[in-house]
PDB file of N, CA and C in Angstrom:
ATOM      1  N   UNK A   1     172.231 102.485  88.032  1.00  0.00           N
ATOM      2  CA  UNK A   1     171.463 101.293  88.320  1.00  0.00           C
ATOM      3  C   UNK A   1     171.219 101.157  89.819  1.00  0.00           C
ATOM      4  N   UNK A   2     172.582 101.529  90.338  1.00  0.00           N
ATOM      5  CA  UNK A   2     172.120 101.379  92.461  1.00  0.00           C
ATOM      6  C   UNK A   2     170.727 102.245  92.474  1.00  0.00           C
ATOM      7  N   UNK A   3     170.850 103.077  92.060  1.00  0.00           N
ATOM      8  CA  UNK A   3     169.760 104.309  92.772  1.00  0.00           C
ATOM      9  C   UNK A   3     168.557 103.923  92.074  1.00  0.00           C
ATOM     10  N   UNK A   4     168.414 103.358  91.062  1.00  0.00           N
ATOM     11  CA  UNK A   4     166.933 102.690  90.671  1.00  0.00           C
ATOM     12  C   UNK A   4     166.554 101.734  91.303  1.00  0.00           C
ATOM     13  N   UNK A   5     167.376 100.729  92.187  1.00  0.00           N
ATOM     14  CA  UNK A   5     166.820  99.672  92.658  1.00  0.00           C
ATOM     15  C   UNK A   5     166.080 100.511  94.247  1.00  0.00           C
ATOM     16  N   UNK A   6     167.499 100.881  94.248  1.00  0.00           N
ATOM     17  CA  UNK A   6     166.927 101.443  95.852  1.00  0.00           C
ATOM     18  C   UNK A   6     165.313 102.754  95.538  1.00  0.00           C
ATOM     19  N   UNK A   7     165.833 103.424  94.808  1.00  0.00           N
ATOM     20  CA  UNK A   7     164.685 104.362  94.367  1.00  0.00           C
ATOM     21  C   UNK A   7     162.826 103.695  94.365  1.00  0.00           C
ATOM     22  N   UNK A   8     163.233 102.280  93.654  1.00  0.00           N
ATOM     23  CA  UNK A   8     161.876 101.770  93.474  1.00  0.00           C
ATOM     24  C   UNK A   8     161.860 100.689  94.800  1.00  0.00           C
ATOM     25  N   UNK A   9     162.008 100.323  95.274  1.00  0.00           N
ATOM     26  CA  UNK A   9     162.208  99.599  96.359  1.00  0.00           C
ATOM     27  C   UNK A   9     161.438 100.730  97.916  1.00  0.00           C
ATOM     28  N   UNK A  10     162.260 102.043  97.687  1.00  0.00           N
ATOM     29  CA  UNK A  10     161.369 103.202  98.984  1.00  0.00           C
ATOM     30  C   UNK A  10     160.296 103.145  98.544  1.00  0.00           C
ATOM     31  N   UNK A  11     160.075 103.855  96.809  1.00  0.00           N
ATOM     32  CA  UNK A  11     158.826 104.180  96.257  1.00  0.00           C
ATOM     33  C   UNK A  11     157.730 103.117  96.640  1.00  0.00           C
ATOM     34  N   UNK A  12     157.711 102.045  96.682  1.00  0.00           N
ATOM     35  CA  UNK A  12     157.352 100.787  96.760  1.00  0.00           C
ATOM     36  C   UNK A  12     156.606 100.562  97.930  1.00  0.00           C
ATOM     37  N   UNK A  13     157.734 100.767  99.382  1.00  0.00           N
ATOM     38  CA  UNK A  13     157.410 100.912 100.472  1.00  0.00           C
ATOM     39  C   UNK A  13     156.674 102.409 100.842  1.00  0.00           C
ATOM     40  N   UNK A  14     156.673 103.373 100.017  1.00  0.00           N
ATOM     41  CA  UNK A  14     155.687 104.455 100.391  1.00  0.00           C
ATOM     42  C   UNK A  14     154.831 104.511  99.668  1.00  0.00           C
ATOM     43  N   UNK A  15     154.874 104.180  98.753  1.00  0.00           N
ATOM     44  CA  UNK A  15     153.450 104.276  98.022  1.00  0.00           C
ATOM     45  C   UNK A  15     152.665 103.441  98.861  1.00  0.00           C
ATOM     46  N   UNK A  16     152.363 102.160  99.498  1.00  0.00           N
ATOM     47  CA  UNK A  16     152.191 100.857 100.400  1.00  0.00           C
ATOM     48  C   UNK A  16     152.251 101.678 101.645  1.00  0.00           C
ATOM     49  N   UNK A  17     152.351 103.304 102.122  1.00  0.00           N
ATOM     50  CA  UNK A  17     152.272 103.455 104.047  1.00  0.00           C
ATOM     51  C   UNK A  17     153.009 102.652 104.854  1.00  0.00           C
ATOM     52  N   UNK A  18     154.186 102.462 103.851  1.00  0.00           N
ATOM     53  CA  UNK A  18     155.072 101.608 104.989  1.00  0.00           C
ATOM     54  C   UNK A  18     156.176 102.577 105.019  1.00  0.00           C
ATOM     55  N   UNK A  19     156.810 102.912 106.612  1.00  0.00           N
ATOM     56  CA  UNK A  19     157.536 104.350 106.802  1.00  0.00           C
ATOM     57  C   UNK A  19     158.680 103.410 107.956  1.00  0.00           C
ATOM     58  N   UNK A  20     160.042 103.762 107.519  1.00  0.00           N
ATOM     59  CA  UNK A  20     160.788 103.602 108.229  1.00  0.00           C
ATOM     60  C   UNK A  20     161.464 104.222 108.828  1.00  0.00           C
ATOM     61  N   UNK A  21     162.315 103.763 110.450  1.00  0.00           N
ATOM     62  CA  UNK A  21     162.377 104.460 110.837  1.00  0.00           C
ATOM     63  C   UNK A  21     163.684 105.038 109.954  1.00  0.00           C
ATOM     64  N   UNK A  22     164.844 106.709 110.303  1.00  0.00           N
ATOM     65  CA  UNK A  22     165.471 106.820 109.152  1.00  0.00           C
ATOM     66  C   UNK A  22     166.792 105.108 109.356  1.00  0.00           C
ATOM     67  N   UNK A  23     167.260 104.699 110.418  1.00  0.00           N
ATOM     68  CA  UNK A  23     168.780 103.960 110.780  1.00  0.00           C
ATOM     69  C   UNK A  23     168.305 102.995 109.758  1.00  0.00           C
ATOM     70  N   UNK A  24     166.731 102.768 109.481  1.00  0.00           N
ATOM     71  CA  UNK A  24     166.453 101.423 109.048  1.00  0.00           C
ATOM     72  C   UNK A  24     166.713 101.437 107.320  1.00  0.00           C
ATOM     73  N   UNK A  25     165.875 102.608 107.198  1.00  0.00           N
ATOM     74  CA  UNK A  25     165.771 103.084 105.824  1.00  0.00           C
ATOM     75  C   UNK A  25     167.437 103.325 104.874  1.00  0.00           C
ATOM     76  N   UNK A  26     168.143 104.048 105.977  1.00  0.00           N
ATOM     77  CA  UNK A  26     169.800 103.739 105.701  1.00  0.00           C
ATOM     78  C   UNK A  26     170.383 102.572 105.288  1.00  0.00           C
ATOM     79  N   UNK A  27     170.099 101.567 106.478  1.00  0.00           N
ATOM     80  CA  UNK A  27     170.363  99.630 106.549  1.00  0.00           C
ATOM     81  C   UNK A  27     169.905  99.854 104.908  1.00  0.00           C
ATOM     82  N   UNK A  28     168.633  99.540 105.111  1.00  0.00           N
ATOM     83  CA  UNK A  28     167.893  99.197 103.740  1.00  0.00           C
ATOM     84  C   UNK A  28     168.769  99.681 102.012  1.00  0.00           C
ATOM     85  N   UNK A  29     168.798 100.912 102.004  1.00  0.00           N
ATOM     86  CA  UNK A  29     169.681 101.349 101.062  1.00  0.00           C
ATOM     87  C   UNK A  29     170.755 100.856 101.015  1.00  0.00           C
ATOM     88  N   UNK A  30     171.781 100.728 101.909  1.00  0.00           N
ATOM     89  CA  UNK A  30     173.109 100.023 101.684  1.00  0.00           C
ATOM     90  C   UNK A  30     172.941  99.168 101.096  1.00  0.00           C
ATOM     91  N   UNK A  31     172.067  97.909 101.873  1.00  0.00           N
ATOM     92  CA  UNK A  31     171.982  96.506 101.514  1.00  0.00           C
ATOM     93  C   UNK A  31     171.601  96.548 100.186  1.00  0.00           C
ATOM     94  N   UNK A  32     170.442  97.474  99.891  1.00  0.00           N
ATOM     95  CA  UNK A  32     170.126  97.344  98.046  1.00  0.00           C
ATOM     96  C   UNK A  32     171.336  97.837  97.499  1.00  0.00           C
ATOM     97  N   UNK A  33     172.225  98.329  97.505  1.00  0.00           N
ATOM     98  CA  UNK A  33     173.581  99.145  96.766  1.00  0.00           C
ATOM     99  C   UNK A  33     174.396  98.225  96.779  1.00  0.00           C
ATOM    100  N   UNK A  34     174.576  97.687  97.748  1.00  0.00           N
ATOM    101  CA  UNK A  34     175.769  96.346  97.654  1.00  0.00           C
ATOM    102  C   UNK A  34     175.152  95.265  97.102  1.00  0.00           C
ATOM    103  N   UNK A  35     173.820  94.674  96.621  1.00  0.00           N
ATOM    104  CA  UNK A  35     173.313  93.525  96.184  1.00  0.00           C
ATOM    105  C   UNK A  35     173.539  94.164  94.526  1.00  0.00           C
ATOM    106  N   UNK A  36     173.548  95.021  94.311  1.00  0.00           N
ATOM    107  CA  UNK A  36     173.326  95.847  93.117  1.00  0.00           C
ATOM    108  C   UNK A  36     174.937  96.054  92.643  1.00  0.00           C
ATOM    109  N   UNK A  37     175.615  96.301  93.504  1.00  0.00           N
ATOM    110  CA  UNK A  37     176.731  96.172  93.087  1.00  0.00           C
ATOM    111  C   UNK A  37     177.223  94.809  92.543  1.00  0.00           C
ATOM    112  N   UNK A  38     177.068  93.899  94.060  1.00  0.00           N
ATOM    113  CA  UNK A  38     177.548  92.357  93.877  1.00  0.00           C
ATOM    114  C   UNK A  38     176.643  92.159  91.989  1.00  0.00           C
ATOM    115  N   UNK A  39     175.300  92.464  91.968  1.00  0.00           N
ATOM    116  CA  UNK A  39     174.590  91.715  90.705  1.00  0.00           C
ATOM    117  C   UNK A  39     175.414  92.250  89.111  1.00  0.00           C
ATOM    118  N   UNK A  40     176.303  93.655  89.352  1.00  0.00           N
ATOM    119  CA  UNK A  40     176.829  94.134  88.277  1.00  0.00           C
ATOM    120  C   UNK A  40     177.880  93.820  88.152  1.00  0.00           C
ATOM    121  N   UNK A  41     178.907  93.098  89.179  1.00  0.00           N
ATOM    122  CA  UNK A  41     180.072  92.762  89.302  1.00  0.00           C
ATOM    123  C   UNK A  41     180.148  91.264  88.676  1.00  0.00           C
ATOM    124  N   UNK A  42     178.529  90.459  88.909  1.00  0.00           N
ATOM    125  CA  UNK A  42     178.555  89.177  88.695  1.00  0.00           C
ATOM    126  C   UNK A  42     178.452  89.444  86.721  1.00  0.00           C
ATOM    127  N   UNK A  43     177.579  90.219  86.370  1.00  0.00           N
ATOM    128  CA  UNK A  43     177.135  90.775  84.823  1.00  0.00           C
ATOM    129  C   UNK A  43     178.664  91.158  84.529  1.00  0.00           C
ATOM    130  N   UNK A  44     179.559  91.640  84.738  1.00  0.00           N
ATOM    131  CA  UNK A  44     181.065  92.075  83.848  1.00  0.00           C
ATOM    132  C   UNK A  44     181.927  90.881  84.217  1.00  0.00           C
ATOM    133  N   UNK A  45     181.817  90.249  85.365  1.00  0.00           N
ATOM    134  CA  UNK A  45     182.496  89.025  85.351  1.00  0.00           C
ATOM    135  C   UNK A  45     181.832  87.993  84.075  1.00  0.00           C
ATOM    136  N   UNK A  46     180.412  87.755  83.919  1.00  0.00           N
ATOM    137  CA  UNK A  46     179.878  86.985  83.006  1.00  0.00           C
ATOM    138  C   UNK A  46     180.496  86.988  81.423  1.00  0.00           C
ATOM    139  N   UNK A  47     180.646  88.755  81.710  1.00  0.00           N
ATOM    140  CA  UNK A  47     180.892  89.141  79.927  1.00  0.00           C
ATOM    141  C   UNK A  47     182.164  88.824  79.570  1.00  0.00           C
ATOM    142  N   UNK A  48     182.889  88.858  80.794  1.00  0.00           N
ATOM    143  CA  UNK A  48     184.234  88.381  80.423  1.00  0.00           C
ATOM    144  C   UNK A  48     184.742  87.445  80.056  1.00  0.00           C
ATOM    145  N   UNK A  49     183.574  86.377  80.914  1.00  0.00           N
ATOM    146  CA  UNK A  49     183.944  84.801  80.703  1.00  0.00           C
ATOM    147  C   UNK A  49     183.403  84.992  79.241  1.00  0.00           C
ATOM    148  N   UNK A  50     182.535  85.284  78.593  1.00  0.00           N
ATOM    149  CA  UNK A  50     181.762  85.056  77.577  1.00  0.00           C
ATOM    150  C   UNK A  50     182.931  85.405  76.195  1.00  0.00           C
ATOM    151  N   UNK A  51     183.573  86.864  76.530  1.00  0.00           N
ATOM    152  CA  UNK A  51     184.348  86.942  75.475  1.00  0.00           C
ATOM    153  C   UNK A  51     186.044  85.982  75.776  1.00  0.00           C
ATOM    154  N   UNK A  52     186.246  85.838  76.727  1.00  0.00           N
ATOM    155  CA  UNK A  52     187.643  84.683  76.997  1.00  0.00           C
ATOM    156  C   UNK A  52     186.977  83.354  75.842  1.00  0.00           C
ATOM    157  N   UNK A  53     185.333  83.104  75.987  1.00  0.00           N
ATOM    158  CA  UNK A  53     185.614  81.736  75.406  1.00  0.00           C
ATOM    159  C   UNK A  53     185.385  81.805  74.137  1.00  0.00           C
ATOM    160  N   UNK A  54     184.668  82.940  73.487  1.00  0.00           N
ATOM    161  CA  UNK A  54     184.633  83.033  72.369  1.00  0.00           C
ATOM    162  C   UNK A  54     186.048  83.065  71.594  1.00  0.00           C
ATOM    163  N   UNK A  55     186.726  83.778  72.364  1.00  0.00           N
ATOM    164  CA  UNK A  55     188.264  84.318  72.001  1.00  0.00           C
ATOM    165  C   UNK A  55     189.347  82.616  71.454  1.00  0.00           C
ATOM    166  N   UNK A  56     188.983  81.948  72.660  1.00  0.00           N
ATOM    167  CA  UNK A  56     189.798  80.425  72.655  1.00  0.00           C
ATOM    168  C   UNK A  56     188.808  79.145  71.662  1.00  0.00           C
ATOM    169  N   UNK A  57     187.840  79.941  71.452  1.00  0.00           N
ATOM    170  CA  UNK A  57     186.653  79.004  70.076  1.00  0.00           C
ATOM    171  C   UNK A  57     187.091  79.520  68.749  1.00  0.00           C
ATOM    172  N   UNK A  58     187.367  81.145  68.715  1.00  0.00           N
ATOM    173  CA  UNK A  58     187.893  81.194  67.775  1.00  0.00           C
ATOM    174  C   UNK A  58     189.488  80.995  67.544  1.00  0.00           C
ATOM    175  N   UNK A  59     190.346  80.926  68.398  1.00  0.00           N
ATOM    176  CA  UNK A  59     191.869  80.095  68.171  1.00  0.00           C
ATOM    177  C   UNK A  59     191.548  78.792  68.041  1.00  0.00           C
ATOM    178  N   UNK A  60     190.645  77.766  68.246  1.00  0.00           N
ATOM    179  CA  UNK A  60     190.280  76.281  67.712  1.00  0.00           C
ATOM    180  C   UNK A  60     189.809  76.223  66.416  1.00  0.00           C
ATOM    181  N   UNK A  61     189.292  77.174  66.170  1.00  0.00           N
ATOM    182  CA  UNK A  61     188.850  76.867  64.591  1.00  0.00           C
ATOM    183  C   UNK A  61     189.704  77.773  63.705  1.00  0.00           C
ATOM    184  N   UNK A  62     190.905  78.357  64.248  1.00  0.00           N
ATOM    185  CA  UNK A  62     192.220  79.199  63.572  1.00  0.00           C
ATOM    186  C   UNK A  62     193.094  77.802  63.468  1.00  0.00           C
ATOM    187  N   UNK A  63     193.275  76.865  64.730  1.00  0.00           N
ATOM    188  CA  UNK A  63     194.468  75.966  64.785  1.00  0.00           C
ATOM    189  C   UNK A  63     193.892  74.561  64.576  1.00  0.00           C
ATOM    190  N   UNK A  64     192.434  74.425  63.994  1.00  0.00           N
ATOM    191  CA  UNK A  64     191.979  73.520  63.153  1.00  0.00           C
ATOM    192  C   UNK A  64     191.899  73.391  61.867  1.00  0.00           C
ATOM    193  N   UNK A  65     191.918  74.941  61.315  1.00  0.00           N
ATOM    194  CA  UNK A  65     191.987  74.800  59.675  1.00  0.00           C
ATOM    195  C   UNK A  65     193.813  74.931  59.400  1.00  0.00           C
ATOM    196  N   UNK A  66     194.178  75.376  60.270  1.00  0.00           N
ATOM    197  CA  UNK A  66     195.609  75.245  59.900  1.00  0.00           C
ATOM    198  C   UNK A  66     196.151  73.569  59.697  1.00  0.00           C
ATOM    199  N   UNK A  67     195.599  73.182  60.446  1.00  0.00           N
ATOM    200  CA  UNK A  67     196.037  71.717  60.941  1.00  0.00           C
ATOM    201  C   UNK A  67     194.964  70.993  59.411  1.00  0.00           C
ATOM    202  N   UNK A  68     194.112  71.119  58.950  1.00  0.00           N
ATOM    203  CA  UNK A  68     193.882  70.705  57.957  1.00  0.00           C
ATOM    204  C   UNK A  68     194.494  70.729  56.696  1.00  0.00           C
ATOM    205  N   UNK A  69     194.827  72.187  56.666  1.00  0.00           N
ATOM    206  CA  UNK A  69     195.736  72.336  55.659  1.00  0.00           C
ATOM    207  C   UNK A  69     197.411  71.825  55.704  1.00  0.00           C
ATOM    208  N   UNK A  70     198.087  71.468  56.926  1.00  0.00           N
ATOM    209  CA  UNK A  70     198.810  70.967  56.797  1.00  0.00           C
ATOM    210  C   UNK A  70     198.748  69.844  56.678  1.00  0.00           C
ATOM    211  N   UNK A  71     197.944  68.994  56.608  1.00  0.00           N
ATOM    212  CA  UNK A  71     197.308  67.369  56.922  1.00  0.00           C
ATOM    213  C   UNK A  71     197.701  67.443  55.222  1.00  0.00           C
ATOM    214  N   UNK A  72     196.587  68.012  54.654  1.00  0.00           N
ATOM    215  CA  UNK A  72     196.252  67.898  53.283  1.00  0.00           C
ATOM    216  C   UNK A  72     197.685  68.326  52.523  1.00  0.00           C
ATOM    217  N   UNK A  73     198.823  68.954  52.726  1.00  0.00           N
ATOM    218  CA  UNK A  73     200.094  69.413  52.301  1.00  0.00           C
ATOM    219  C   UNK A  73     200.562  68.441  52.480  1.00  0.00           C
ATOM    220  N   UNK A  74     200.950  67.787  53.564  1.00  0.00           N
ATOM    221  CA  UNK A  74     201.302  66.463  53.932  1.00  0.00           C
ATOM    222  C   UNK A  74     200.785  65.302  53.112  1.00  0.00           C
ATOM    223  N   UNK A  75     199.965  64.947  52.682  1.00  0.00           N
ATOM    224  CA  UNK A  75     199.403  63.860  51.852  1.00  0.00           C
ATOM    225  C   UNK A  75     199.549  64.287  50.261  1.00  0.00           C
ATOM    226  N   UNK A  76     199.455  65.598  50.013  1.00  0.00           N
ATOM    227  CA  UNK A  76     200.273  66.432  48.458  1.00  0.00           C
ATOM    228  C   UNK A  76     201.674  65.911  48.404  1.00  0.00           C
ATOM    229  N   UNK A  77     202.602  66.074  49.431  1.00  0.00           N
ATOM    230  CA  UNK A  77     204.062  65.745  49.567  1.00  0.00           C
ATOM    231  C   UNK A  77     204.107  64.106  49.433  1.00  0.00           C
ATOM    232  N   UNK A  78     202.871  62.999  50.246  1.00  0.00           N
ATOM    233  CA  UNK A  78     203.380  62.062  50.125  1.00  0.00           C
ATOM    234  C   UNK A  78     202.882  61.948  48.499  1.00  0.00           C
ATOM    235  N   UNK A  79     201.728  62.293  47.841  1.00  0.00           N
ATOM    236  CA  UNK A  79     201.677  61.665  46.515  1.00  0.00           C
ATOM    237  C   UNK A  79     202.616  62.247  45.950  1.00  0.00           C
ATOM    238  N   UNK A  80     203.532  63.372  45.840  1.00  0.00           N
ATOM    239  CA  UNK A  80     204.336  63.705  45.008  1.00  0.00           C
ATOM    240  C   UNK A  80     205.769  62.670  45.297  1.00  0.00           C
ATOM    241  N   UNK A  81     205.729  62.318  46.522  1.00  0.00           N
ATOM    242  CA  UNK A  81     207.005  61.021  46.636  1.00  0.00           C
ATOM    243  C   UNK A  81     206.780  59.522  46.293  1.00  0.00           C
ATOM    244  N   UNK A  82     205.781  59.239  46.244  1.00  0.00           N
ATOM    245  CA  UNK A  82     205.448  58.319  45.453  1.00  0.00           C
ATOM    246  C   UNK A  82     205.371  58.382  44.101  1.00  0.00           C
ATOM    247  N   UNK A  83     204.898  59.622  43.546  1.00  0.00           N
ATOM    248  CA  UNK A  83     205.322  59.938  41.784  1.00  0.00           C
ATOM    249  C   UNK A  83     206.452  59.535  41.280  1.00  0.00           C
ATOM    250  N   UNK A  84     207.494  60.518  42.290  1.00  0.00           N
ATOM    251  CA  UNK A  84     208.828  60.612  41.818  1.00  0.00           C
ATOM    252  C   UNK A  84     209.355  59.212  42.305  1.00  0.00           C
ATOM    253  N   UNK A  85     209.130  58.436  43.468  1.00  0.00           N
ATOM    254  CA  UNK A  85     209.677  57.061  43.161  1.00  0.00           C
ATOM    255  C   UNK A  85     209.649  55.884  41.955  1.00  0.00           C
ATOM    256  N   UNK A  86     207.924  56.460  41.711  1.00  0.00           N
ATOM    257  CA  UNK A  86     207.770  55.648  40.563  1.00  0.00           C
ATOM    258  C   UNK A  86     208.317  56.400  39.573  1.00  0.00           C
ATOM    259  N   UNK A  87     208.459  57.020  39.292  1.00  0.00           N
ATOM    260  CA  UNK A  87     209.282  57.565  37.788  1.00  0.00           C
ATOM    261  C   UNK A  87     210.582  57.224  37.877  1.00  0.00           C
ATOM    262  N   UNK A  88     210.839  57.299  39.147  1.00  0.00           N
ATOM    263  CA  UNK A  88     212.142  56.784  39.309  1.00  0.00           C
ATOM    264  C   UNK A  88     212.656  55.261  38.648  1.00  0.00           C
ATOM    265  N   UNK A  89     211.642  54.058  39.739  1.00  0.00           N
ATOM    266  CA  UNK A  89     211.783  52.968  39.312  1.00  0.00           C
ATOM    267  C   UNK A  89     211.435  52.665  37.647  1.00  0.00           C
ATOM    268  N   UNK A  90     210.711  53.614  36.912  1.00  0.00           N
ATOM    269  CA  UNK A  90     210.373  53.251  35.487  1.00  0.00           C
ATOM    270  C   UNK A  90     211.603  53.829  34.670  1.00  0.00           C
ATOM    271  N   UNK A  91     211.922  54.789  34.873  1.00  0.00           N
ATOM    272  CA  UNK A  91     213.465  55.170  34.107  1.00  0.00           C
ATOM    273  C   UNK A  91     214.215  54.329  34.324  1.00  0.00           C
ATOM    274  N   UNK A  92     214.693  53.388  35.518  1.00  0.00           N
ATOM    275  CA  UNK A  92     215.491  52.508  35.363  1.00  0.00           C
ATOM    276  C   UNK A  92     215.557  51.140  34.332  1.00  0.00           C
ATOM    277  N   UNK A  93     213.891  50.943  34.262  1.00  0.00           N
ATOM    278  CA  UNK A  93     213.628  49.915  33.789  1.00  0.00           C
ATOM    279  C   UNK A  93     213.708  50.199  32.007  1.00  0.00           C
ATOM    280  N   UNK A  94     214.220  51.131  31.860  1.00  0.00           N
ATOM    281  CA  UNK A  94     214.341  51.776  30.678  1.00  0.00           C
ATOM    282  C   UNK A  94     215.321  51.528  30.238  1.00  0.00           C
TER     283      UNK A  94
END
């Protein structure tokens, strides 16, 4: 990817009769190689953030259905203690 930016960037300036001198043409290349770098460094930093949040979206909807299902176990347990109280209190009354 460096050498295409810089590649079309000379091409650009020669196709156009614009001729530098070489110290400049050097300058010039660096600066496109390091902007090119910095722009690919910013693209794998991006992807990273991208899969970190996917990663912690999918542990929210892992430790949301868990949490449902224990909600719903929890309210199974309380109707089953209310069953057994009342069966309780009706055997006595027996």
């Amino acid at each position: 990817m460096n050498e295409d930016i810089v590649k079309d960037v000379l091409d650009l300036l020669q196709n156009n009769n614009v001729h530098l001198a070489e110290p400049v043409q050097s300058e010039v290349k660096s600066l496109l190689v390091r902007h090119a770098k910095n722009t690919e460094g910013y693209k794998r930093g991006r992807d990273v953030s991208r899969s970190t949040v996917k990663a912690k979206e999918a542990k929210i909807t892992e430790l949301t259905y868990r949490i449902n299902t224990l909600e719903a176990e929890l309210e199974a347990e309380k109707a089953m203690v209310k069953h057994l109280q009342w069966e309780a209190q009706h055997e006595s009354d027996t």
